[in-house]
N, C-alpha and C. Protein backbone atom coordinates (compact mmCIF):
# COMPACT_ATOMS: atom_id res chain seq x y z
N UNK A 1 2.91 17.13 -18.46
CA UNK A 1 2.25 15.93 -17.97
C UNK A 1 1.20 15.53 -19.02
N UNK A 2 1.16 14.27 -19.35
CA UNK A 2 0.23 13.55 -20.67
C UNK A 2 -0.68 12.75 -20.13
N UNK A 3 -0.04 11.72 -19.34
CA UNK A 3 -0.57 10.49 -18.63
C UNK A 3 -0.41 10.28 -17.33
N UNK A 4 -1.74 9.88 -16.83
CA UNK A 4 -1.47 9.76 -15.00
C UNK A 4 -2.15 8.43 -14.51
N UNK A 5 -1.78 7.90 -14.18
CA UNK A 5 -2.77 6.96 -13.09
C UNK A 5 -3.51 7.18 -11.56
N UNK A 6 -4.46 6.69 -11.46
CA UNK A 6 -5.41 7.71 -10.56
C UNK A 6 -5.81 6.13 -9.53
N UNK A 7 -5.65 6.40 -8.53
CA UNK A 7 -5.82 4.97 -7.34
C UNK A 7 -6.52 5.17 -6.50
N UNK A 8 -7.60 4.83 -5.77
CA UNK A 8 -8.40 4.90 -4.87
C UNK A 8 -8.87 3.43 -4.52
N UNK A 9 -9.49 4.00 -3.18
CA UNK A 9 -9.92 2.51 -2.38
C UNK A 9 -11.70 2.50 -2.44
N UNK A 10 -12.41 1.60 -1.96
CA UNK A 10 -13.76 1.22 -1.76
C UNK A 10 -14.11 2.77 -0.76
N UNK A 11 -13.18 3.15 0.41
CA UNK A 11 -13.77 4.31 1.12
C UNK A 11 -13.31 5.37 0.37
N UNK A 12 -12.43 5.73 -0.37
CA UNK A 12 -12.33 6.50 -0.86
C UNK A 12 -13.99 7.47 -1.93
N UNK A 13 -14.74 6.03 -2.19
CA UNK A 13 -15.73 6.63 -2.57
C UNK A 13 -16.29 7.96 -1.93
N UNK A 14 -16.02 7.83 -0.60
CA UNK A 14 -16.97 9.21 -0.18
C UNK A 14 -16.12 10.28 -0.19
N UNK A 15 -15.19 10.36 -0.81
CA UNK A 15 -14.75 11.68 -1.73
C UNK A 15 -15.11 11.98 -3.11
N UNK A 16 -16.31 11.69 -3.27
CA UNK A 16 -16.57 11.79 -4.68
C UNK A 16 -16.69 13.34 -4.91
N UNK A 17 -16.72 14.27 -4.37
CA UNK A 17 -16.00 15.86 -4.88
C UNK A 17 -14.78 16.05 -5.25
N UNK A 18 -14.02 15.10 -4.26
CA UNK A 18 -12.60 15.10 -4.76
C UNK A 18 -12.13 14.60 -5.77
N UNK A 19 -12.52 13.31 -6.12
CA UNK A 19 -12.52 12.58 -7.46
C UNK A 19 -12.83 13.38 -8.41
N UNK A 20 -13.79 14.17 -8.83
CA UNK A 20 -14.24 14.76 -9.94
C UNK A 20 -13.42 15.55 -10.04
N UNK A 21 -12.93 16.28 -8.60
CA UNK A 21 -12.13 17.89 -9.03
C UNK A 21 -11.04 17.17 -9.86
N UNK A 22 -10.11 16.38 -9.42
CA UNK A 22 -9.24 15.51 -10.01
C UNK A 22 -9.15 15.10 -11.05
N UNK A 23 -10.91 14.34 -11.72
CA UNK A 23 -10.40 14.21 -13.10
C UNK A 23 -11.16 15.59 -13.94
N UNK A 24 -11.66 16.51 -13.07
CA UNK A 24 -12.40 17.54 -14.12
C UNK A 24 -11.00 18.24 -14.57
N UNK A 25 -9.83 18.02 -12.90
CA UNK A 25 -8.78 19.25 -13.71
C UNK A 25 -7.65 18.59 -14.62
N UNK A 26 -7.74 17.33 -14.68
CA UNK A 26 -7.16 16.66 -15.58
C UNK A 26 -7.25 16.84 -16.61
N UNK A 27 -8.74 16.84 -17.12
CA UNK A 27 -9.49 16.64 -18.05
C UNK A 27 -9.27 18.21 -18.65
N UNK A 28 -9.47 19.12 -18.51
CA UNK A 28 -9.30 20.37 -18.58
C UNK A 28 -7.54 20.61 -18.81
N UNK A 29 -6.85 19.98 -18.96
CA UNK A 29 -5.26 20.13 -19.18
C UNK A 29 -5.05 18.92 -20.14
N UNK A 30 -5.91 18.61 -20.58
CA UNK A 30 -5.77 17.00 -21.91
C UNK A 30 -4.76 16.18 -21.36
N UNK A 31 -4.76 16.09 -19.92
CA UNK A 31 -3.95 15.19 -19.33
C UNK A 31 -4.94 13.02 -19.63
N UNK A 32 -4.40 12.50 -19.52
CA UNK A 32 -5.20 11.09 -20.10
C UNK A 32 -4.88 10.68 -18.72
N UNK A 33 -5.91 10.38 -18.25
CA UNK A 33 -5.83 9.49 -16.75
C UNK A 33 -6.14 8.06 -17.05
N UNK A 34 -5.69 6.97 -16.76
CA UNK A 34 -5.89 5.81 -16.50
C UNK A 34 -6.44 5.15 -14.91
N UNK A 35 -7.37 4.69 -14.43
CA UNK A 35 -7.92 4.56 -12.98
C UNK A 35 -8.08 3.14 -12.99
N UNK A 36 -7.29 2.56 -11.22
CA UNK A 36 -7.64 1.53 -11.43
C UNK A 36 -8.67 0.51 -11.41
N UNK A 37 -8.77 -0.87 -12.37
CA UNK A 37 -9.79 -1.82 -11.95
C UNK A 37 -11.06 -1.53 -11.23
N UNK A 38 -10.78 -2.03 -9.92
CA UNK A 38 -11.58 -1.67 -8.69
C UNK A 38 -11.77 -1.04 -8.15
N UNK A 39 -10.94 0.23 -8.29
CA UNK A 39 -11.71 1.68 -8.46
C UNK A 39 -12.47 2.29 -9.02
N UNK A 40 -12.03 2.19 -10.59
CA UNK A 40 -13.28 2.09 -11.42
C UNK A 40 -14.37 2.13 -11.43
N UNK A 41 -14.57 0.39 -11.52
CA UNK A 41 -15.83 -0.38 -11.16
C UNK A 41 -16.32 0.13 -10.00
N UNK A 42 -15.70 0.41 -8.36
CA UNK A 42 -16.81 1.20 -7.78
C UNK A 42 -17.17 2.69 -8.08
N UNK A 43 -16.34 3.22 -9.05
CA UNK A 43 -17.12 4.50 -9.17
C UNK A 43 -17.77 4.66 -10.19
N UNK A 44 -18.36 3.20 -10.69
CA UNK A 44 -19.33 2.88 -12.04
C UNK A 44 -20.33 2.59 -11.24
N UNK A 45 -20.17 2.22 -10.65
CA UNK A 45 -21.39 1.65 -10.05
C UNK A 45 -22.24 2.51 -9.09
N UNK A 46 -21.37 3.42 -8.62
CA UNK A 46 -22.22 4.60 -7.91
C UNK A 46 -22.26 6.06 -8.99
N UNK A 47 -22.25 5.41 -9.92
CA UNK A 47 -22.67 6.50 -11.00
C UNK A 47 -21.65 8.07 -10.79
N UNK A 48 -20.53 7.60 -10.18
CA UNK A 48 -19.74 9.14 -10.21
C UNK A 48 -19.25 9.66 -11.08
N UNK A 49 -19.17 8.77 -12.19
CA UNK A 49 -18.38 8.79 -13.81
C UNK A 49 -19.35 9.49 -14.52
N UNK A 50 -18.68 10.54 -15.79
CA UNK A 50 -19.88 11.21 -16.54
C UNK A 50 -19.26 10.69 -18.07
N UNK A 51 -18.13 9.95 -18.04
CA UNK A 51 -17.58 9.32 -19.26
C UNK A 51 -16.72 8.20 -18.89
N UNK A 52 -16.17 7.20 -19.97
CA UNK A 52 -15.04 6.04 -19.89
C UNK A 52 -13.91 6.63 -19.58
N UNK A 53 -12.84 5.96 -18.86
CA UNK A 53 -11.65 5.93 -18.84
C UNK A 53 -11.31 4.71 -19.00
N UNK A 54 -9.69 4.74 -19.68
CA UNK A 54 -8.77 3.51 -19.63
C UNK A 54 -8.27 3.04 -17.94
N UNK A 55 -8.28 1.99 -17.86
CA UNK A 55 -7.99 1.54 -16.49
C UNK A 55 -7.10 0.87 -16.77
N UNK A 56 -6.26 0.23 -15.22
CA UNK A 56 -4.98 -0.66 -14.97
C UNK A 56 -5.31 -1.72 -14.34
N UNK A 57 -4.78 -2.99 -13.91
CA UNK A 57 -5.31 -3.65 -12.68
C UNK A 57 -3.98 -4.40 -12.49
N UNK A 58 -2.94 -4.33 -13.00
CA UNK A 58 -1.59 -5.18 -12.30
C UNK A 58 -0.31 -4.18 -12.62
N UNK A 59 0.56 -4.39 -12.17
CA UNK A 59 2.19 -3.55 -12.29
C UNK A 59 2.33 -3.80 -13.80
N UNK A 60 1.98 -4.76 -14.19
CA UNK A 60 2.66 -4.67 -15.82
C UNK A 60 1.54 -3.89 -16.45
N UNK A 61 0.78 -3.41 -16.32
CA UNK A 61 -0.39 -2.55 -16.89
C UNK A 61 0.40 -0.76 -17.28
N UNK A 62 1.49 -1.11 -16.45
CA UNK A 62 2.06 0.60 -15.94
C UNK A 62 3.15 0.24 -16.21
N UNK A 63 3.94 1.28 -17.38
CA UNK A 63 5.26 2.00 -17.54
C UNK A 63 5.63 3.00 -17.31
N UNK A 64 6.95 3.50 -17.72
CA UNK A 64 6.98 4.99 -17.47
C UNK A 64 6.80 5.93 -18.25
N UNK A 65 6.02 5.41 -19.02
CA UNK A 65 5.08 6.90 -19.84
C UNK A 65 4.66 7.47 -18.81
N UNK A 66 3.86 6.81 -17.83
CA UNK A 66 3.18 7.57 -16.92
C UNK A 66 3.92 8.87 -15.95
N UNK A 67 3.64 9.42 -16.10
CA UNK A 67 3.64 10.85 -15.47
C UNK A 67 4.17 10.66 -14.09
N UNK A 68 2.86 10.48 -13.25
CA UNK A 68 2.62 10.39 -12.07
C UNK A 68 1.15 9.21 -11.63
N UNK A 69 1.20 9.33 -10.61
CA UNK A 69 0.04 8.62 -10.19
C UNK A 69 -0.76 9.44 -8.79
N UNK A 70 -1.46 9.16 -9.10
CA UNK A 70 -2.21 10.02 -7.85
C UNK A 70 -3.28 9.15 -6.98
N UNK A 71 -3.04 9.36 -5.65
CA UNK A 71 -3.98 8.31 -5.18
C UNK A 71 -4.77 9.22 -4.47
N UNK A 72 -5.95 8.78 -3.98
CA UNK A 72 -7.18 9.57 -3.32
C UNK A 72 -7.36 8.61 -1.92
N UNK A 73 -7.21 9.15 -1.19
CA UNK A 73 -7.52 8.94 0.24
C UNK A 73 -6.64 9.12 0.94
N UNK A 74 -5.65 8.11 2.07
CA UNK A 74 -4.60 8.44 3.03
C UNK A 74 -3.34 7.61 2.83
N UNK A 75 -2.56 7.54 3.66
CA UNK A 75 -1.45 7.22 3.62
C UNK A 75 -1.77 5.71 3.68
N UNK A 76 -2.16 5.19 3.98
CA UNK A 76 -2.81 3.74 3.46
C UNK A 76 -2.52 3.65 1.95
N UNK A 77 -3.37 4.30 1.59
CA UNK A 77 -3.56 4.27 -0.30
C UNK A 77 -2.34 4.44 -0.54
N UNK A 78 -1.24 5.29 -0.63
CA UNK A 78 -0.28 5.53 -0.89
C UNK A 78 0.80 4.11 -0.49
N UNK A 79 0.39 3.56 -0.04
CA UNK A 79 1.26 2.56 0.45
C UNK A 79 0.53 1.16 -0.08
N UNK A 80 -0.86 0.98 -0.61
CA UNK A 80 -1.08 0.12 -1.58
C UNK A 80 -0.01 0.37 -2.66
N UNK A 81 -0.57 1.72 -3.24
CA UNK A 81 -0.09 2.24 -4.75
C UNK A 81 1.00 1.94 -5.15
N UNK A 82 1.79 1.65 -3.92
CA UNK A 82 3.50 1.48 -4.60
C UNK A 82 3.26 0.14 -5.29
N UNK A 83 2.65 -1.12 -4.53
CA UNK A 83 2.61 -2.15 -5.65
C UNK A 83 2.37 -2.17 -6.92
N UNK A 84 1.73 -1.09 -7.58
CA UNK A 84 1.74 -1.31 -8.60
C UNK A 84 2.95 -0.19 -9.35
N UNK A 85 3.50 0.52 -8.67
CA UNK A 85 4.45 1.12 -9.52
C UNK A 85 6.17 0.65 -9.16
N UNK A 86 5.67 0.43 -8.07
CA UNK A 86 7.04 -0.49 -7.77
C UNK A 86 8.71 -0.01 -8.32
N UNK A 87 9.17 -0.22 -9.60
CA UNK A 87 10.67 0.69 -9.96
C UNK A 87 10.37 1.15 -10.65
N UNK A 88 9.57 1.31 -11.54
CA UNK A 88 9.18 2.16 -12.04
C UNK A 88 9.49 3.68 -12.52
N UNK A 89 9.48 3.98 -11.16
CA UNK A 89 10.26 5.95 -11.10
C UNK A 89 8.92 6.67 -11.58
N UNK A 90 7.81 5.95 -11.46
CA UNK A 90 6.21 6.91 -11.23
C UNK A 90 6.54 7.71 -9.82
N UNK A 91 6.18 8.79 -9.87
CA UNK A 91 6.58 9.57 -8.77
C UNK A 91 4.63 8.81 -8.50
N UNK A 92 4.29 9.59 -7.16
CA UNK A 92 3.49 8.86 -6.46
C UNK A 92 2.76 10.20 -5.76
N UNK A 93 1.97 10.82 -6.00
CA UNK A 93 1.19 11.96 -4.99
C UNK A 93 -0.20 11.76 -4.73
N UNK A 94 -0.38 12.05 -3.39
CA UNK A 94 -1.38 11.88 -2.35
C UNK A 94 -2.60 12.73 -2.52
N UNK A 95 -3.52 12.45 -2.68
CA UNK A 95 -4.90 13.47 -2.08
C UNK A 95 -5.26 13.16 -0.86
N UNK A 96 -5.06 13.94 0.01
CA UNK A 96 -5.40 13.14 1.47
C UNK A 96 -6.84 13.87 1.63
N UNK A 97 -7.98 12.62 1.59
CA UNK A 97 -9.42 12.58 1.98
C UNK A 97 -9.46 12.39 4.07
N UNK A 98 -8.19 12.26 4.47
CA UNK A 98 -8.84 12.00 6.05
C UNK A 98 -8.24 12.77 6.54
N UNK A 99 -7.85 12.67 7.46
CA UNK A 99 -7.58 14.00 8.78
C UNK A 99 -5.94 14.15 8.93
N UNK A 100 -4.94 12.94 8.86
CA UNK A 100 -3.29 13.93 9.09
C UNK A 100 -2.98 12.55 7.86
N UNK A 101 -2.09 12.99 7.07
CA UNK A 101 -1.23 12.49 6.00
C UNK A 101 -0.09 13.32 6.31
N UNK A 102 1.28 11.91 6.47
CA UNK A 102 1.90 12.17 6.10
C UNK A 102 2.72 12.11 5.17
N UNK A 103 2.25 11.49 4.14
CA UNK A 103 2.91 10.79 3.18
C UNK A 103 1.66 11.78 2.09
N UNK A 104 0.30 11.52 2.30
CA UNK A 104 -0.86 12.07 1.15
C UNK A 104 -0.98 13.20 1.90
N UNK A 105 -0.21 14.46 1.19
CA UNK A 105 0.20 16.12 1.30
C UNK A 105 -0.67 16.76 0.76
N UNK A 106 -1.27 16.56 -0.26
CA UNK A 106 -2.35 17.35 -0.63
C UNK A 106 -3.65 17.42 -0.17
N UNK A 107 -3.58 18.44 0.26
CA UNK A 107 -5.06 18.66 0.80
C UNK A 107 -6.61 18.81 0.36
N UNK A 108 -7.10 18.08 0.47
CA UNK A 108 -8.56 17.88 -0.61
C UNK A 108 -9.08 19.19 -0.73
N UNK A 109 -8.74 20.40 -0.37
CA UNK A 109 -9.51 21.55 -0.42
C UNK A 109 -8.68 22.35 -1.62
N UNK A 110 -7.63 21.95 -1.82
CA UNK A 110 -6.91 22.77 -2.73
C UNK A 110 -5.85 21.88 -4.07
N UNK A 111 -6.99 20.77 -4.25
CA UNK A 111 -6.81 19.95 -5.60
C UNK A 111 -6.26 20.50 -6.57
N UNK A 112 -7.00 21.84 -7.55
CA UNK A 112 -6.97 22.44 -8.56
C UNK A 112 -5.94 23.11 -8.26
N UNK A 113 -5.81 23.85 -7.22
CA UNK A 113 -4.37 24.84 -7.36
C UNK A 113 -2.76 23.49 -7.10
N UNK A 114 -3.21 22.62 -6.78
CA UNK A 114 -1.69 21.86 -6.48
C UNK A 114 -0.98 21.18 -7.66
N UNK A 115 -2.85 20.91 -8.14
CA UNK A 115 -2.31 20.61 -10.10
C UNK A 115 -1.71 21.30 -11.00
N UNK A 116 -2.16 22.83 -10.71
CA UNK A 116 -1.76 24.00 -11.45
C UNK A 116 -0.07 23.81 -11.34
N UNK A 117 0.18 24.17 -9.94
CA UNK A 117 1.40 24.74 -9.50
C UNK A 117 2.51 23.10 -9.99
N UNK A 118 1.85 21.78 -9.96
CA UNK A 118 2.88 20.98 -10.84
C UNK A 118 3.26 21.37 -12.23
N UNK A 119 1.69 21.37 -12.71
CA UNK A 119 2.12 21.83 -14.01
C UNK A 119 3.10 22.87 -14.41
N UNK A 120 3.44 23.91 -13.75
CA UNK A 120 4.23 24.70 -13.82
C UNK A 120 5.75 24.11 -13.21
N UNK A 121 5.67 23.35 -12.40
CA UNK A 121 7.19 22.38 -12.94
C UNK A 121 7.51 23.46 -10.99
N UNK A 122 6.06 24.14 -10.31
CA UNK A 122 6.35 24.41 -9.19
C UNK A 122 6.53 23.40 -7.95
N UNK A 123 7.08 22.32 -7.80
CA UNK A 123 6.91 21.21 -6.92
C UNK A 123 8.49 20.56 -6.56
N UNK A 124 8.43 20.14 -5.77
CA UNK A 124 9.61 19.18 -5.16
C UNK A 124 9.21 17.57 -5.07
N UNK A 125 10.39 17.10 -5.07
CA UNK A 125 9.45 15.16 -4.45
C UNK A 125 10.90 15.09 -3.67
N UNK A 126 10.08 13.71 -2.58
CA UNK A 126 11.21 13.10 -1.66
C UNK A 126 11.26 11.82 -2.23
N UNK A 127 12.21 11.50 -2.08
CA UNK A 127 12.77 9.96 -2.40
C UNK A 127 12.23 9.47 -0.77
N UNK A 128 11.58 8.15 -1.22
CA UNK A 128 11.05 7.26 -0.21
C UNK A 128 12.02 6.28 -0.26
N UNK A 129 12.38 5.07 0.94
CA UNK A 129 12.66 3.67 0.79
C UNK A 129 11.44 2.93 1.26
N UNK A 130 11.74 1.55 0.02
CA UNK A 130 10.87 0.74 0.87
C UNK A 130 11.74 -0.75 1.51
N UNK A 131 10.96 -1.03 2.13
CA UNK A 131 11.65 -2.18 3.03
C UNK A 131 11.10 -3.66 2.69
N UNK A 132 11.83 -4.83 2.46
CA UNK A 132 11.12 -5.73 2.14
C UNK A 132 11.95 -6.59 3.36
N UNK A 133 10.90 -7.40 4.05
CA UNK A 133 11.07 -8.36 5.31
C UNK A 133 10.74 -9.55 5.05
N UNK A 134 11.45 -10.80 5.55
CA UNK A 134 11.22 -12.01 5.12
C UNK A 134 11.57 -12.94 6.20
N UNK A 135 10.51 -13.66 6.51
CA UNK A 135 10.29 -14.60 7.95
C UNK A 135 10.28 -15.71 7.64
N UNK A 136 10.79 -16.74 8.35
CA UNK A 136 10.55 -18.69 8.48
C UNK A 136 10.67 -18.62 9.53
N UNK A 137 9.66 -19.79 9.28
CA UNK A 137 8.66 -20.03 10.58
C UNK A 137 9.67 -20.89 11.61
């Protein structure tokens, strides 16, 4: 793993332990995270950043260099995130910051070991569908 994209929401801020573990263990594996826009910017602004990162803010921002993407909070987030990876073939993994994910599997208490055990090529993924619906009025 080289490159990741990292997604969070405005509430996601109050995981800012989780955020750090995330990019400290990134950072610690010379993995290059990219975070988006308005994620960013709110975690500039509440001073959670201790350096720059490269950021994204639309689907064409993201190819498939990227690794993976990782989003921070719940199955919500995970279901923004696909817009921007869309066909891509970014696999898509969860930090779940709230109480049942089923989609964001990782559990905020055990960040560092779930990174480890990818890196070691220890992991599975499910193929998701998504559904697109279209109404007149």
């Amino acid at each position: 793993m080289n490159k990741v994209a990292v997604y969070g929401q405005s509430y996601s801020i109050s995981a800012e332990k989780e955020i750090k573990i995330l990019l400290e263990v990134l950072q610690e594996n010379n993995i290059v995270a990219f975070i988006e826009k308005l994620f960013y910017d709110l975690l500039i602004d509440g001073n959670f950043l201790d350096k720059k990162y490269p950021t994204f803010s639309h689907f064409s921002d993201l190819d498939n260099s990227f690794d993976i993407m990782f989003t921070v909070g719940g199955d919500g987030t995970i279901l923004r995130a696909v817009t921007y990876t869309r066909n891509l073939d970014i696999p898509i993994l969860g930090i779940n910051t709230g109480r049942l994910g089923f989609l964001a599997t990782i559990n905020k208490n055990v960040i560092k070991e779930s990174i480890e055990l990818i890196l070691k090529g220890e992991y599975s993924t499910q193929e998701r569908t998504l559904l697109a619906i279209e109404t007149e009025p």
